[in-house]
Every structure is written in structure tokens, then in C-alpha cells.
C-alpha atoms as a PDB file:
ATOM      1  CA  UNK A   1      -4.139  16.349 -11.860  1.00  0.00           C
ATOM      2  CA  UNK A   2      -0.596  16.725 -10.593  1.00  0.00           C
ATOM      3  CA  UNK A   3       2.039  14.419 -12.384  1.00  0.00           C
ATOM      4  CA  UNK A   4       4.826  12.652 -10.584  1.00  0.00           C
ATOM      5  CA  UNK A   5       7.712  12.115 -12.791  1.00  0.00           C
ATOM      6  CA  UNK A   6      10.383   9.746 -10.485  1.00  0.00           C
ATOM      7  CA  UNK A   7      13.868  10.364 -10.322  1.00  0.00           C
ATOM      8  CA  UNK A   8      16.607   9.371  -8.101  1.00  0.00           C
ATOM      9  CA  UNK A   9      19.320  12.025  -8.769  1.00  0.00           C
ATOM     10  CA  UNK A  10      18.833  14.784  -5.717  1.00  0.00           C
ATOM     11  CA  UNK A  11      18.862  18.366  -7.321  1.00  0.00           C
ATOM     12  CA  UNK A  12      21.109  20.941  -5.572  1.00  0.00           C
ATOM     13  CA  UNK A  13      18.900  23.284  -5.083  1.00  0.00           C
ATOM     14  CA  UNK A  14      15.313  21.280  -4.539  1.00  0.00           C
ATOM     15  CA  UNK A  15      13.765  24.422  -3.229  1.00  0.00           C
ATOM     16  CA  UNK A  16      11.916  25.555   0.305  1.00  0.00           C
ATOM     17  CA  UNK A  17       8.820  24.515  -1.240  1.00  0.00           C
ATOM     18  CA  UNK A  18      10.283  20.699  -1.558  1.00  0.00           C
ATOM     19  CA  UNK A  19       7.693  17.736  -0.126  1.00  0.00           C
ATOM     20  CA  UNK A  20       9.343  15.834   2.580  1.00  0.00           C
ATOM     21  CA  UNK A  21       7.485  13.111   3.470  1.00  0.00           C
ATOM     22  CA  UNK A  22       8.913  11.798   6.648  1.00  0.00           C
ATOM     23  CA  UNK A  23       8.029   8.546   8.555  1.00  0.00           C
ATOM     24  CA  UNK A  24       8.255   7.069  12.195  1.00  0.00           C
ATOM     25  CA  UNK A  25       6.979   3.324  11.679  1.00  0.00           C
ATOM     26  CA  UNK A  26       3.714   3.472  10.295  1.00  0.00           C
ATOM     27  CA  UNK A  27       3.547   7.183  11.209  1.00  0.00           C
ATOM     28  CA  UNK A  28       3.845   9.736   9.017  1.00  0.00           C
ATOM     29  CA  UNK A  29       4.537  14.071   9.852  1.00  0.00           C
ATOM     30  CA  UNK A  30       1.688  16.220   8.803  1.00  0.00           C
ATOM     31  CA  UNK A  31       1.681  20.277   9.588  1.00  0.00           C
ATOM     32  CA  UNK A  32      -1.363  20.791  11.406  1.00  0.00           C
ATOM     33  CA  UNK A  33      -3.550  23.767   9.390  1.00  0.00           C
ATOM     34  CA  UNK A  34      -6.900  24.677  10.122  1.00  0.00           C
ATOM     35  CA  UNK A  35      -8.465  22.523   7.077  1.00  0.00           C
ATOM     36  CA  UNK A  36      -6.646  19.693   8.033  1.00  0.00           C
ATOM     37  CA  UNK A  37      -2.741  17.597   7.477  1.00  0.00           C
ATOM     38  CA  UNK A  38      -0.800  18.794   4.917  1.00  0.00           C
ATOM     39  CA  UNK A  39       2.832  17.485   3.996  1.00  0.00           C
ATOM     40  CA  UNK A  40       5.187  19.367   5.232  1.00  0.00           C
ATOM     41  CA  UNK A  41       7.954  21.465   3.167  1.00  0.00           C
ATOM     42  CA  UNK A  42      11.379  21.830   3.471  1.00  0.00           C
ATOM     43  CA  UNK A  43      10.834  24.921   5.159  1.00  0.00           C
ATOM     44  CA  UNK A  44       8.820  23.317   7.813  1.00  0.00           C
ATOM     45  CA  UNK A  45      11.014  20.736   8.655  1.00  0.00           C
ATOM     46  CA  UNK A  46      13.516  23.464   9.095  1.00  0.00           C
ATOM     47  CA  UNK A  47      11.277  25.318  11.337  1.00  0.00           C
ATOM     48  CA  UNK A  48      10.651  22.979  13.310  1.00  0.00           C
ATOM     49  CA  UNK A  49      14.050  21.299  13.291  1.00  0.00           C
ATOM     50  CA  UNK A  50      13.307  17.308  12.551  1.00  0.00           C
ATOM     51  CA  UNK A  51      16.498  15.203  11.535  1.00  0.00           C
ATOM     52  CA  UNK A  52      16.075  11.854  10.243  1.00  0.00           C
ATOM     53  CA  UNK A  53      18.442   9.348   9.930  1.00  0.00           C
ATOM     54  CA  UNK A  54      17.995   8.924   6.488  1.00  0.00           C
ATOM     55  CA  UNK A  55      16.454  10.120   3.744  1.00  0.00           C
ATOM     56  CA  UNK A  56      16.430   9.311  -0.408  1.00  0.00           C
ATOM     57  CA  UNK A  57      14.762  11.532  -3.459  1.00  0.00           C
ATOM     58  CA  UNK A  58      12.096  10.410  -4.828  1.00  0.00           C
ATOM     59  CA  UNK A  59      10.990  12.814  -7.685  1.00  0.00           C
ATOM     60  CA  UNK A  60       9.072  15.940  -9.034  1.00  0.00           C
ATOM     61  CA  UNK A  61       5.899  16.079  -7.587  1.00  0.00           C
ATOM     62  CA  UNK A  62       4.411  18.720 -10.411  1.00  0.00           C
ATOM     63  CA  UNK A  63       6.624  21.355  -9.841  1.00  0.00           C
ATOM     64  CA  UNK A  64       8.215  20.545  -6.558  1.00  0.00           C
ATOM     65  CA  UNK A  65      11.040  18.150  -5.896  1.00  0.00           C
ATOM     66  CA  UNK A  66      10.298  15.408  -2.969  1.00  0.00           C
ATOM     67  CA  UNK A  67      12.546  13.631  -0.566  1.00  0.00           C
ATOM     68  CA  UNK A  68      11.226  10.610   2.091  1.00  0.00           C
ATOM     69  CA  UNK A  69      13.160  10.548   5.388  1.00  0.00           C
ATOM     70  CA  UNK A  70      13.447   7.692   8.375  1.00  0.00           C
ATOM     71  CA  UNK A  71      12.839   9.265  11.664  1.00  0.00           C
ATOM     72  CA  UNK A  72      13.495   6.998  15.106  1.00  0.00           C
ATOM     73  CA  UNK A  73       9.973   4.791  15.567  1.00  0.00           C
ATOM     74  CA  UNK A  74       9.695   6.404  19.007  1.00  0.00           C
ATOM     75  CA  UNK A  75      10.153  10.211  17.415  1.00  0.00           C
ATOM     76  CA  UNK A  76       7.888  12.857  18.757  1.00  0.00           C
ATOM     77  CA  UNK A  77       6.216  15.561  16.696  1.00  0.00           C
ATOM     78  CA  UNK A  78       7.415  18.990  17.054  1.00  0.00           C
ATOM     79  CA  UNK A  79       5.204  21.613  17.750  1.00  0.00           C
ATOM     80  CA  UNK A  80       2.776  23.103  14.683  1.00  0.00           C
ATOM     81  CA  UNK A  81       3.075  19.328  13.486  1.00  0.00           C
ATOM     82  CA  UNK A  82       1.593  15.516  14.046  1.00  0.00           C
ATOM     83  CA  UNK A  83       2.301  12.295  13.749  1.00  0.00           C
ATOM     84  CA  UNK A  84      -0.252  10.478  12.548  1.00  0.00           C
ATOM     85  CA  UNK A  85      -1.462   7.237  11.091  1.00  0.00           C
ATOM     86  CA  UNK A  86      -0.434   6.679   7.516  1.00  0.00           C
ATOM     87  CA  UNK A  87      -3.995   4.638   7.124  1.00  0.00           C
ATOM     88  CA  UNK A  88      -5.755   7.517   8.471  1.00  0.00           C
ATOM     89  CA  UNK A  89      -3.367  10.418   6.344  1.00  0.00           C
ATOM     90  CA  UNK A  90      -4.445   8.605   2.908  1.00  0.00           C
ATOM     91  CA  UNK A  91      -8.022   8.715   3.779  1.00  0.00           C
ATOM     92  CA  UNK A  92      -7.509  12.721   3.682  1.00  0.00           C
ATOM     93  CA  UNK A  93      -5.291  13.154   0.515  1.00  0.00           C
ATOM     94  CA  UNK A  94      -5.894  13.544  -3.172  1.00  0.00           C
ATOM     95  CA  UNK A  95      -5.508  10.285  -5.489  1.00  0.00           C
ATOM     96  CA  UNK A  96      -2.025  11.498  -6.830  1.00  0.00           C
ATOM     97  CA  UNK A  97      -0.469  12.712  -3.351  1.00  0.00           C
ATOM     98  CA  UNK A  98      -1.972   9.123  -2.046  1.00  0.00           C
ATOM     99  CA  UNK A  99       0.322   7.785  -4.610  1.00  0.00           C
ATOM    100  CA  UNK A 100       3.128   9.899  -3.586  1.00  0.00           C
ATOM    101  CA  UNK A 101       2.855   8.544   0.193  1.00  0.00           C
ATOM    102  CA  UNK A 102       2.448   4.972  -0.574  1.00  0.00           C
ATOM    103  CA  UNK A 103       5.325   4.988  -2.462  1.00  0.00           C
ATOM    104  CA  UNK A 104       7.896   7.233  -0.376  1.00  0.00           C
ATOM    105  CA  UNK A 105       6.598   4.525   2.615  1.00  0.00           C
ATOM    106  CA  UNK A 106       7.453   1.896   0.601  1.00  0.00           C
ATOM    107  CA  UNK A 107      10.737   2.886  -0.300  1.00  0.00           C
ATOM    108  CA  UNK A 108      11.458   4.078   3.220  1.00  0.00           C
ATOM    109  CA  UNK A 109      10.736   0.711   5.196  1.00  0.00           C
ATOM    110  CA  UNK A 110      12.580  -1.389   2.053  1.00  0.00           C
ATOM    111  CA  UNK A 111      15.717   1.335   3.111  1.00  0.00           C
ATOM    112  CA  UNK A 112      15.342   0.420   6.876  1.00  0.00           C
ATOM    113  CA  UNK A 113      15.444  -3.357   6.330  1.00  0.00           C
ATOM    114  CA  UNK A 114      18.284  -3.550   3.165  1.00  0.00           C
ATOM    115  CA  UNK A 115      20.885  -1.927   5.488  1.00  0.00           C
ATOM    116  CA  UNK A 116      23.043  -5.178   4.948  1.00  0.00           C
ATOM    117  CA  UNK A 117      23.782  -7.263   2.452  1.00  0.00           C
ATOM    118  CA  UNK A 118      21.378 -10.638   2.695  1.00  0.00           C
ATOM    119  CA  UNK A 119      24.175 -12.879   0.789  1.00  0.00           C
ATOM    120  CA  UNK A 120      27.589 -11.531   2.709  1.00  0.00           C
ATOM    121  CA  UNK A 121      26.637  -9.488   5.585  1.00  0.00           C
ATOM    122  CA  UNK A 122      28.291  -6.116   4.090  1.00  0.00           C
ATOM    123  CA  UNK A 123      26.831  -2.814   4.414  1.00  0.00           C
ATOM    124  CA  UNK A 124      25.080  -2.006   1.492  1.00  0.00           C
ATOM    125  CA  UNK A 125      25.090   1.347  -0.048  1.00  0.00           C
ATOM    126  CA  UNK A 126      22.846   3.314  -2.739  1.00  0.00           C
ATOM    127  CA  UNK A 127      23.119   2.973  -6.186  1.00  0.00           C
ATOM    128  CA  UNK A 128      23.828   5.592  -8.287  1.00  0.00           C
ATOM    129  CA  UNK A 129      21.955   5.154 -11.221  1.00  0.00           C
ATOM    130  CA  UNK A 130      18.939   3.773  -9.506  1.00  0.00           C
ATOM    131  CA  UNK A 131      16.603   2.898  -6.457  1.00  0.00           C
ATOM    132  CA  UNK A 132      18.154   0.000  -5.588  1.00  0.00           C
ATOM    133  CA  UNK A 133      21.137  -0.535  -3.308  1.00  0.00           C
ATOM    134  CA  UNK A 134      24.266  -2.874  -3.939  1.00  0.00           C
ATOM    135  CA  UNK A 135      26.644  -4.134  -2.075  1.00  0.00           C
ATOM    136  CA  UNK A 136      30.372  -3.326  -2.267  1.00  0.00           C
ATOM    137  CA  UNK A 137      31.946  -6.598  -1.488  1.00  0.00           C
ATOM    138  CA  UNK A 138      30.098  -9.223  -2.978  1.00  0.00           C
ATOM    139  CA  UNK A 139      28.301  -6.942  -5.641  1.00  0.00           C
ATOM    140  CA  UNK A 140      24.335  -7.992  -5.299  1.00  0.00           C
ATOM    141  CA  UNK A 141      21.719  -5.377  -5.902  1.00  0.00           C
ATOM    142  CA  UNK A 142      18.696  -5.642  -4.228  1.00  0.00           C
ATOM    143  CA  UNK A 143      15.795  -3.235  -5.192  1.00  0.00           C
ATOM    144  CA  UNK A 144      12.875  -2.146  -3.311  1.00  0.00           C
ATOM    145  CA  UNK A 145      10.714  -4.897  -2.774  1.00  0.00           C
ATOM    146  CA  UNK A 146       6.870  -5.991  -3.944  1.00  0.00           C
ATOM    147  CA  UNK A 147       4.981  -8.597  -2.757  1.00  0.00           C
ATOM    148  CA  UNK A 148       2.361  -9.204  -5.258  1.00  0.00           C
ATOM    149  CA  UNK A 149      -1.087 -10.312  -4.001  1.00  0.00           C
ATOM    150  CA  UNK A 150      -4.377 -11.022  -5.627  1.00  0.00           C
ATOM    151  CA  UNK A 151      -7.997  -9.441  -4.350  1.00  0.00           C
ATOM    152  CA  UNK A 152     -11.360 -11.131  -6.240  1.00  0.00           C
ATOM    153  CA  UNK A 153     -15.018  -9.992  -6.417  1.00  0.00           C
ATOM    154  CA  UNK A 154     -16.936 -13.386  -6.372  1.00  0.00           C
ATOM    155  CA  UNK A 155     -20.202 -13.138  -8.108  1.00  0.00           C
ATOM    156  CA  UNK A 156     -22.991 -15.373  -7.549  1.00  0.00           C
ATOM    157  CA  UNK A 157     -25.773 -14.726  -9.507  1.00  0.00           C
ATOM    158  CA  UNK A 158     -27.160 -11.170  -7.742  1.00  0.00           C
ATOM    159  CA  UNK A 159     -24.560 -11.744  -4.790  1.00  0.00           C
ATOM    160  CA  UNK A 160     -21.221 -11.183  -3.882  1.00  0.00           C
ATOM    161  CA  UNK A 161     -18.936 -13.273  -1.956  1.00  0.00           C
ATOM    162  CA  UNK A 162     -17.626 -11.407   1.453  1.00  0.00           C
ATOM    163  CA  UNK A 163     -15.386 -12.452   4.397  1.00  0.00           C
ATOM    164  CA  UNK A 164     -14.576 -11.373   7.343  1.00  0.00           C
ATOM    165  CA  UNK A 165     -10.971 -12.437   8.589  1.00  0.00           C
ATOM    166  CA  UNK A 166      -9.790 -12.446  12.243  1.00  0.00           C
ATOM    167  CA  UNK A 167      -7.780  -9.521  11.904  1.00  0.00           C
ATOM    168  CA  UNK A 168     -10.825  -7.364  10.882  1.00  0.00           C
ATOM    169  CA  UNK A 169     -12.164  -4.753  13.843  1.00  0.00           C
ATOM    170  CA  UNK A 170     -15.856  -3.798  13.894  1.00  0.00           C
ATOM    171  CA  UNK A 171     -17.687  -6.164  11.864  1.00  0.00           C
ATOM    172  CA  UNK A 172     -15.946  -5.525   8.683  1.00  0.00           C
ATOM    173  CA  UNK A 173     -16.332  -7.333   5.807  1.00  0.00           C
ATOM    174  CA  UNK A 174     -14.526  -7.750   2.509  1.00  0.00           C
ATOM    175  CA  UNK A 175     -13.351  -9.398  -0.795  1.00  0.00           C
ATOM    176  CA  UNK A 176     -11.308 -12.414  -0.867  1.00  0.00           C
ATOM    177  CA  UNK A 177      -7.378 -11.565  -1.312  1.00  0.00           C
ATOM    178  CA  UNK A 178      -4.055 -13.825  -0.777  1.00  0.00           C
ATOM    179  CA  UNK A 179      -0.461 -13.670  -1.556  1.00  0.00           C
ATOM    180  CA  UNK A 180       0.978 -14.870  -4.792  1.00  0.00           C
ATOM    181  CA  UNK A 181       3.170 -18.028  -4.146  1.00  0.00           C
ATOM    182  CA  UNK A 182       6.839 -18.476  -6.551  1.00  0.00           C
ATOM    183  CA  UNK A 183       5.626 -20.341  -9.602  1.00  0.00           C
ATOM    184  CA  UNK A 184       2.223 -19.211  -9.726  1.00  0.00           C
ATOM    185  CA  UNK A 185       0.200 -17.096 -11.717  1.00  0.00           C
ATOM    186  CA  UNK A 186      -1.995 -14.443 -10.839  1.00  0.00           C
ATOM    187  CA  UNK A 187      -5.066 -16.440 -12.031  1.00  0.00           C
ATOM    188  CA  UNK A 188      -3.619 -19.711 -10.320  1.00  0.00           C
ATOM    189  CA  UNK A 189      -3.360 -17.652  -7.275  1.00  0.00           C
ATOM    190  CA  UNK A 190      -7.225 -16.605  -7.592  1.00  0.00           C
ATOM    191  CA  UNK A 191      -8.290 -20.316  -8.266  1.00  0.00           C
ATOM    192  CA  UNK A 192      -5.957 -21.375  -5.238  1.00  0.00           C
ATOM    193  CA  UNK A 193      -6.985 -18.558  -2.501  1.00  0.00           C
ATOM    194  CA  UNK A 194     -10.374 -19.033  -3.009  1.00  0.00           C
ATOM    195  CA  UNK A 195     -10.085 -22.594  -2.953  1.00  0.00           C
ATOM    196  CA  UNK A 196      -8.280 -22.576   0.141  1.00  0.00           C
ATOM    197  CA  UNK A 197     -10.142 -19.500   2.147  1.00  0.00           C
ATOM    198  CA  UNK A 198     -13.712 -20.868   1.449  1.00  0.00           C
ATOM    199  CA  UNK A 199     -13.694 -23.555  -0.075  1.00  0.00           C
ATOM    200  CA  UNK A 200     -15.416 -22.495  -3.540  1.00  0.00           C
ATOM    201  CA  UNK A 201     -14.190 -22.793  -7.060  1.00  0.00           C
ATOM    202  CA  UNK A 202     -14.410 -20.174  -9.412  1.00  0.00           C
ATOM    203  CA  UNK A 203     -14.548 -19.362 -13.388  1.00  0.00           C
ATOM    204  CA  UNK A 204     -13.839 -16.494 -15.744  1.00  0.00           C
ATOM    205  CA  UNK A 205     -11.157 -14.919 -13.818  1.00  0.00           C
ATOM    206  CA  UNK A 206     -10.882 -11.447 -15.392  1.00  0.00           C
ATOM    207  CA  UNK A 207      -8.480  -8.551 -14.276  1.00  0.00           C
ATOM    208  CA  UNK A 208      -9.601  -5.670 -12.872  1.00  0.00           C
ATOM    209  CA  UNK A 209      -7.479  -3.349 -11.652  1.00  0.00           C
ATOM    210  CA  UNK A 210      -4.206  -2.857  -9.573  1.00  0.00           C
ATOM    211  CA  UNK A 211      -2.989  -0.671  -6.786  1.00  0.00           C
ATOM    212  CA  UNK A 212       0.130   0.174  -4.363  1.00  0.00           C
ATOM    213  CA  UNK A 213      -0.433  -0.543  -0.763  1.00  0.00           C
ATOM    214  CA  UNK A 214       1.860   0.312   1.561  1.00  0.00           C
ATOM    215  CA  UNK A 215       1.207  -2.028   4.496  1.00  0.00           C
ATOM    216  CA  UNK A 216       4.080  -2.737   3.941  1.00  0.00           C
ATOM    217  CA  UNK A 217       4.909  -3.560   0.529  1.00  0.00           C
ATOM    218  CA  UNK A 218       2.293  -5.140  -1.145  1.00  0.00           C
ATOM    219  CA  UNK A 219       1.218  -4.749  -4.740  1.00  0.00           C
ATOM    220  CA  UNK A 220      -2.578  -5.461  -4.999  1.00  0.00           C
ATOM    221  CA  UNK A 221      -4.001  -6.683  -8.152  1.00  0.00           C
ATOM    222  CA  UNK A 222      -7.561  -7.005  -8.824  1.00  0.00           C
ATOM    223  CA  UNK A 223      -9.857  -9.577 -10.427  1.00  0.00           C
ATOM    224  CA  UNK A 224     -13.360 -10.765 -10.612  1.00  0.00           C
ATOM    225  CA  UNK A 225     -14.505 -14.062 -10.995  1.00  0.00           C
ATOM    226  CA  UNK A 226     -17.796 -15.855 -11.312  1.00  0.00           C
ATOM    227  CA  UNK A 227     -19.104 -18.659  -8.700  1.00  0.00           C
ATOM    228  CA  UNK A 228     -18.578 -22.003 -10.402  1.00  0.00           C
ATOM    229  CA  UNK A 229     -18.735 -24.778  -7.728  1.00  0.00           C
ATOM    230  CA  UNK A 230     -18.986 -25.580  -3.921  1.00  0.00           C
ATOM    231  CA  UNK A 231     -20.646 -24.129  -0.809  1.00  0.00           C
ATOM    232  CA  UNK A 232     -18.789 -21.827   1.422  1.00  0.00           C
ATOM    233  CA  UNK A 233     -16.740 -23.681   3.903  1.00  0.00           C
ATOM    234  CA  UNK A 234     -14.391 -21.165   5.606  1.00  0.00           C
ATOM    235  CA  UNK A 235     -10.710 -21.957   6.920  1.00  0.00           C
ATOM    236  CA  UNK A 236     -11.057 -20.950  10.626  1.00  0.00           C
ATOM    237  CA  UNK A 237      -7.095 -19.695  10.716  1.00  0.00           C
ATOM    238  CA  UNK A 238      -8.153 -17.482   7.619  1.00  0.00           C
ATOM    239  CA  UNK A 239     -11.862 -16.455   8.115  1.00  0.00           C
ATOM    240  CA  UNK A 240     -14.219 -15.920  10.803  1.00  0.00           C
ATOM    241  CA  UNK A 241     -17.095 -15.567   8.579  1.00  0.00           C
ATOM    242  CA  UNK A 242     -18.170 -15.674   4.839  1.00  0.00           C
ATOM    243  CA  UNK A 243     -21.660 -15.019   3.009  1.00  0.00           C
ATOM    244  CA  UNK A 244     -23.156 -14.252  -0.523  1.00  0.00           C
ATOM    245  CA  UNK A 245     -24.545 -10.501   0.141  1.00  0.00           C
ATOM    246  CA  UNK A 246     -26.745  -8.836  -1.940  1.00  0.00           C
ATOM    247  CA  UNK A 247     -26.057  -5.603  -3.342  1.00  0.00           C
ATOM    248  CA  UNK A 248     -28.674  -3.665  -1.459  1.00  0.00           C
ATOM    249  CA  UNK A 249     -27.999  -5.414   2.296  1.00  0.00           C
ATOM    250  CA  UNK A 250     -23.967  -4.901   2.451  1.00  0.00           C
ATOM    251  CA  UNK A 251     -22.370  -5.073   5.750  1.00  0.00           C
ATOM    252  CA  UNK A 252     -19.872  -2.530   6.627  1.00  0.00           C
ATOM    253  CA  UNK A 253     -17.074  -2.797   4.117  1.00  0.00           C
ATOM    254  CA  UNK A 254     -13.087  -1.053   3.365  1.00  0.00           C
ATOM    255  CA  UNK A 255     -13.030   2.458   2.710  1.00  0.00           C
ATOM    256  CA  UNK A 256     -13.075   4.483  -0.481  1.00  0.00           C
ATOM    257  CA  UNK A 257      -9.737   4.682  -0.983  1.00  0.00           C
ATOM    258  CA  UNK A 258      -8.817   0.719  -1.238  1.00  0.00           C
ATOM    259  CA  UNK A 259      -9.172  -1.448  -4.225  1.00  0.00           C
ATOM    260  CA  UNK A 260     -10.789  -3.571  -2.150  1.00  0.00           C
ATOM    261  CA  UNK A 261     -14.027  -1.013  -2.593  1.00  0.00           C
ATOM    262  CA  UNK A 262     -13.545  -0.364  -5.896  1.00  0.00           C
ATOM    263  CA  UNK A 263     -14.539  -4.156  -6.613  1.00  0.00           C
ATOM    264  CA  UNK A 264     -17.714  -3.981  -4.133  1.00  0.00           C
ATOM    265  CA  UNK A 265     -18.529  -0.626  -5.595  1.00  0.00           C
ATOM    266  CA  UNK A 266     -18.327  -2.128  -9.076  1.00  0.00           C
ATOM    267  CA  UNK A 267     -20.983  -5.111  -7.971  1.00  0.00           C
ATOM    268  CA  UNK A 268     -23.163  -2.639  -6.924  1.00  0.00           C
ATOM    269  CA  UNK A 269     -22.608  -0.527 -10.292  1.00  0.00           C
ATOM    270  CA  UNK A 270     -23.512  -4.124 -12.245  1.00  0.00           C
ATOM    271  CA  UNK A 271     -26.869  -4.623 -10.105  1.00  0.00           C
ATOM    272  CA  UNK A 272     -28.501  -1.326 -11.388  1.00  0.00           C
END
């Protein structure tokens, strides 16, 4: 497993072998090789001669030192690389270079929208010491933001509680999830999504698990819960459909690589 250790001082000499993970929107540069995207290297960008208009060090990605860079949402690929979906790039990468992408996206769109100061209108610059980036007139610091949401596997008996939301292509269905509100806790914000989405109360709320997900700053945080009270009665603006599914007649769910899967895979697990 490759270890990232983050930093935010820039060496001087990062190397030709240096990650540069570089973003256009939700697009992200990949060197096209004959087994597939790869991330391209300092010496590739050089190659190939992209610019972006701005760019912050993340880390040490094992070894090599790593750098995220803004290029214009309508940039084109140069030749020998591809811009591709940052949805579809994760599906291909390892667990820790998965990691490595969600968070240099993260930091990049936070960049892109903290240009100016929220309280005085200033432009904002980076702080030294820190990701974060402060403003010289007035003095606030704003760091990269997190919106924390909650994601719950609903167990009913031998079934699991799945929705399908209006934003969902190709019959796709999946756990129950919601942002967390000021004031609440992660728990209240289980009892209160739930409550809201379908209708249903729930008991013994237990965590889970937790994950980064990029789209575009979100912080997902996992729980299961057992069925307590209520039939479902889904919130049209919210859900399409809902249904208890047993673990043996699924319909299509999220892919491997969300935590979203990780819960269905672990009601499966609990039905052998």
C-alpha cells in the first residue's frame, strides 16, 4: 500500500516523476497507455505543454511529491492524453490513488470558489502554514470546505431498505443518505432523513464507516440502522421509488468503489 503523507510546503526540486493531477470541471487529465489512464507526471505535462491557472501541493504520494492544478473548464486534451470523467477515472484506480484524486479535486474546486474574501470582498491569498487561504484586509481564513452527510443501511428483518431518487439513470437503486443540517447530530440526521425521505422511523443507529467524495465536497459517513416503525411513504421531490429488497433479488445498485456499496455489500455479508 502506498502512503500519502500531506504537506503544503512545495519542495524545490519535486522531481520529473512528480503526480500532477490536473482538473477541467469535473474532468480530470489521464496519459493514455495501452493498459489504461494513468496520472500524468511532471514530465508529461511538460511534454505535452498544459498550463493551468493554478495549482497548490498537496503531498508525498510514497515517494513522489504531488501538485493539483485548475485548467479552463472548456480545456482540450493534448495529444498522448484525455480528459475524462473523474467518476469514471476512480472506477479504474487503486484505493490509495482514489484517495489521492478525491482529495486534490476537492481542494481544487474549494481554490476556484475562495478566490475572494466572503466577509470584505478582498482577494484572498494562500496561507503559509496551511491549506487554507486568508484574507489580507480583513484577516478571515477560510479552509477547504466539507459538507458532512449521512448514508444508512435500513434493515428489516431479511430486507434492506432501497430508493431510487429522481436524479438516478438506469434503474438504480440505493441506500438512504441526506445532508447534515447546523445543530444536528449525525444520528439526529439519520432519524430525520429517513423520517423525511420515506417516511419510516428507525432504531439502533450504529456507525459504519466514512469516506471522501468529491462531488463536490461532501464527506460521507456511514450508519446502519434497524426498521422500528411506519410503512414506506416516499417524498415525491426526494424519491421516485422505495422497497424492502431481499438480499438475493437486488436491483441494480452504486458501484464498488462508493460507500454506498459497502453498506449493501455488508447486508448481503449478514444474510449468509
Amino acid at each position: 500500500m502506498t502512503i500519502f503523507l500531506p504537506g503544503h510546503a512545495a519542495p524545490e526540486t519535486p522531481g520529473e516523476d512528480a503526480l500532477w493531477l490536473a482538473f477541467a470541471g469535473r474532468r480530470i487529465l489521464a496519459v493514455t497507455t495501452g493498459e489504461g489512464p494513468e496520472l500524468p507526471t511532471a514530465s508529461d505535462l511538460s511534454r505535452v505543454g498544459v498550463a493551468g491557472d493554478d495549482q497548490v501541493y498537496l503531498g508525498q504520494f510514497g515517494d513522489r511529491h504531488c501538485f493539483a492544478v485548475a485548467l479552463a473548464d472548456d480545456a482540450l486534451a493534448p495529444p498522448g492524453t484525455d480528459l475524462v470523467d473523474l467518476r469514471a477515472l476512480l472506477e479504474l484506480l487503486t484505493p490509495e490513488q482514489r484517495s489521492l484524486a478525491s482529495r486534490a479535486s476537492q481542494i481544487v474546486s474549494w481554490r476556484r470558489t475562495q478566490r475572494y474574501c466572503g466577509r470584505c470582498g478582498s482577494r484572498s491569498e494562500d496561507k503559509a502554514d496551511e491549506h487554507a487561504r486568508v484574507c489580507p484586509s480583513c484577516g478571515l481564513v477560510v479552509y477547504p470546505r466539507l459538507s458532512p452527510a449521512v448514508i444508512v443501511a435500513v434493515v428489516r428483518d431479511d430486507r434492506l431498505l432501497l430508493a431510487r431518487a429522481p436524479r438516478f439513470k438506469g434503474g438504480l437503486y440505493s441506500v438512504l443518505a441526506g445532508f447534515v443540517e447546523p445543530g444536528e447530530t449525525l444520528e439526529e440526521c439519520v432519524h430525520r432523513e429517513v423520517r423525511e425521505e420515506v417516511g419510516v422511523e428507525v432504531r439502533n443507529v450504529r456507525y459504519f464507516g466514512s469516506q471522501p467524495w468529491p462531488f463536490p465536497d461532501s464527506l460521507m459517513v456511514g450508519f446502519t440502522a434497524e426498521h422500528a416503525a411506519g410503512e414506506i411513504r416516499p417524498d415525491p421531490a426526494e424519491v421516485v421509488d422505495a422497497g424492502w429488497f431481499t438480499a438475493d433479488a437486488l436491483p441494480r445498485v452504486p458501484s464498488p468503489i462508493s460507500i454506498a456499496r459497502a453498506l449493501i455489500d455488508w447486508f448481503v455479508e449478514q444474510q449468509r
